[in-house]
C-alpha atoms as a PDB file:
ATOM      1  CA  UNK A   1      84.105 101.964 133.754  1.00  0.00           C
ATOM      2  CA  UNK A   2      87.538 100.659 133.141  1.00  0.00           C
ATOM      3  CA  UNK A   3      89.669 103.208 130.856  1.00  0.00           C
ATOM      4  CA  UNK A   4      92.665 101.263 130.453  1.00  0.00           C
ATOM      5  CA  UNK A   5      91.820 100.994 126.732  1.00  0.00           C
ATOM      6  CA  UNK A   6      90.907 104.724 126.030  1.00  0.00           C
ATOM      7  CA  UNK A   7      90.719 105.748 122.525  1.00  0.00           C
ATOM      8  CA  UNK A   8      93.647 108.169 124.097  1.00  0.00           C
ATOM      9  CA  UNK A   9      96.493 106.189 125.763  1.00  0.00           C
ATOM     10  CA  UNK A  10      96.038 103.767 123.135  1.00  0.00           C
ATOM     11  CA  UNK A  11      97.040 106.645 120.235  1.00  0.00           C
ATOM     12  CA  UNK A  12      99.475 107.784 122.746  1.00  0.00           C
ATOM     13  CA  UNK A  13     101.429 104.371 123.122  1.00  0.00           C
ATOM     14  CA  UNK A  14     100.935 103.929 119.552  1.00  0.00           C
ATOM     15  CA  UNK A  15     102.971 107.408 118.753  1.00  0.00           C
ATOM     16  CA  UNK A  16     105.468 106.422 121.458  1.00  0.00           C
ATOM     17  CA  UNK A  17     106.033 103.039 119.887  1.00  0.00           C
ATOM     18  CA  UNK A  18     106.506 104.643 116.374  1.00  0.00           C
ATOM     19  CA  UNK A  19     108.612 107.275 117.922  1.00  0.00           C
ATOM     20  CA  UNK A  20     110.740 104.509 119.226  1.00  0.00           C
ATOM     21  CA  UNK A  21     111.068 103.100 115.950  1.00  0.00           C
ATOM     22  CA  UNK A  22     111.943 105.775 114.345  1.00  0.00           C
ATOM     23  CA  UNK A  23     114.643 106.557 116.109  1.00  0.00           C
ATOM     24  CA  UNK A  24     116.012 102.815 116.221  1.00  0.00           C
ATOM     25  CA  UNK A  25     115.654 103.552 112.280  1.00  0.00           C
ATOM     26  CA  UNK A  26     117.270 106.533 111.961  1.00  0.00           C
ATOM     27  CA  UNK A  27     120.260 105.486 114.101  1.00  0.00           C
ATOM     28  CA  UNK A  28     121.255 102.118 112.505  1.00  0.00           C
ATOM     29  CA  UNK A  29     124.546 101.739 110.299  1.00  0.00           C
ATOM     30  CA  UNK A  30     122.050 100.712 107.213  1.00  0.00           C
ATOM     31  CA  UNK A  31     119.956 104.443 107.226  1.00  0.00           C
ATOM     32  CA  UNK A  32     123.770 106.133 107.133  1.00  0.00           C
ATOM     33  CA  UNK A  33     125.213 104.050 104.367  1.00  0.00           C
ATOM     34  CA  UNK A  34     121.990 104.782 102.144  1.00  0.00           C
ATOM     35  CA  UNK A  35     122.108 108.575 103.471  1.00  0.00           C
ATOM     36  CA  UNK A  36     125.689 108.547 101.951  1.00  0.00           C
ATOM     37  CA  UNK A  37     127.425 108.827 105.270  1.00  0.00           C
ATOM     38  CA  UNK A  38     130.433 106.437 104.347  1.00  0.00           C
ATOM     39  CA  UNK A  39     132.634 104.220 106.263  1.00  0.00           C
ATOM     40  CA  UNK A  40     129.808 101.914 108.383  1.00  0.00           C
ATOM     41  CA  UNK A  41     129.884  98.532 108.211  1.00  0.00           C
ATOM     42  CA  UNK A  42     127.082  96.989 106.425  1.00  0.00           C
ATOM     43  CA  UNK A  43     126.188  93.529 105.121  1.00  0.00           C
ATOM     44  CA  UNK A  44     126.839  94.894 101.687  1.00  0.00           C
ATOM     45  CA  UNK A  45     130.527  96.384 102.641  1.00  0.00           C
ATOM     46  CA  UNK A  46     130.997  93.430 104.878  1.00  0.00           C
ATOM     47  CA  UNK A  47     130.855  91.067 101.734  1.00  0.00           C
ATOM     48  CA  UNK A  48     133.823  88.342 100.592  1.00  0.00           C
ATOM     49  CA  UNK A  49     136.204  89.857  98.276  1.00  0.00           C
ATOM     50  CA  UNK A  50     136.800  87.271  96.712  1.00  0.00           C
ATOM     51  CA  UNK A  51     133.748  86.083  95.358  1.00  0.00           C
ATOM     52  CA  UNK A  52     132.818  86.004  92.045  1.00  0.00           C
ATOM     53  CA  UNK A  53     128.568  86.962  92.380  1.00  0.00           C
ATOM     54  CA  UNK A  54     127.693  90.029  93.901  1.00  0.00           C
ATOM     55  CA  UNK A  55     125.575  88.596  96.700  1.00  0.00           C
ATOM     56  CA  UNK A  56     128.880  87.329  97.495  1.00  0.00           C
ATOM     57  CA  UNK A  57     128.301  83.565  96.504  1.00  0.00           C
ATOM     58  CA  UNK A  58     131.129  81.501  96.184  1.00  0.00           C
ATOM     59  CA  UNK A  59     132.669  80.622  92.707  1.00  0.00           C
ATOM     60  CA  UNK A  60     131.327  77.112  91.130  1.00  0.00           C
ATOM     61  CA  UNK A  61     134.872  75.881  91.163  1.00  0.00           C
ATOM     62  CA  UNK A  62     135.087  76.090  94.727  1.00  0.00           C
ATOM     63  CA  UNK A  63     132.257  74.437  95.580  1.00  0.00           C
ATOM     64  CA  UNK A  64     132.248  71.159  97.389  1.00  0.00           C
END
């Protein structure tokens, strides 16, 4: 009998996958700014000054 699909390697390659994911997670700019590790850039400090809506929307007036 084939065990390539053992109840085993399939739990481990599912913890190495989360593992992976995890760490990806843990080490992106987004998991510091909400950890309170300032000075990353993020879409949220990466936003247009000079806009007037906070999603950073452009003002009606200057609109095409």
């Amino acid at each position: 009998m084939d065990k390539a699909y053992s109840r085993g390697r399939i739990l481990i390659m599912l913890g190495v996958i989360l593992a992976l994911i995890l760490v990806d997670h843990l080490n992106s700019p987004t998991f510091a700014f909400n950890s309170g590790q300032g000075n990353v850039q993020t879409a949220l400090t990466q936003r247009d000054e000079s806009a007037c809506a906070p999603c950073g929307a452009p003002c009606p007036s200057t609109r095409n």
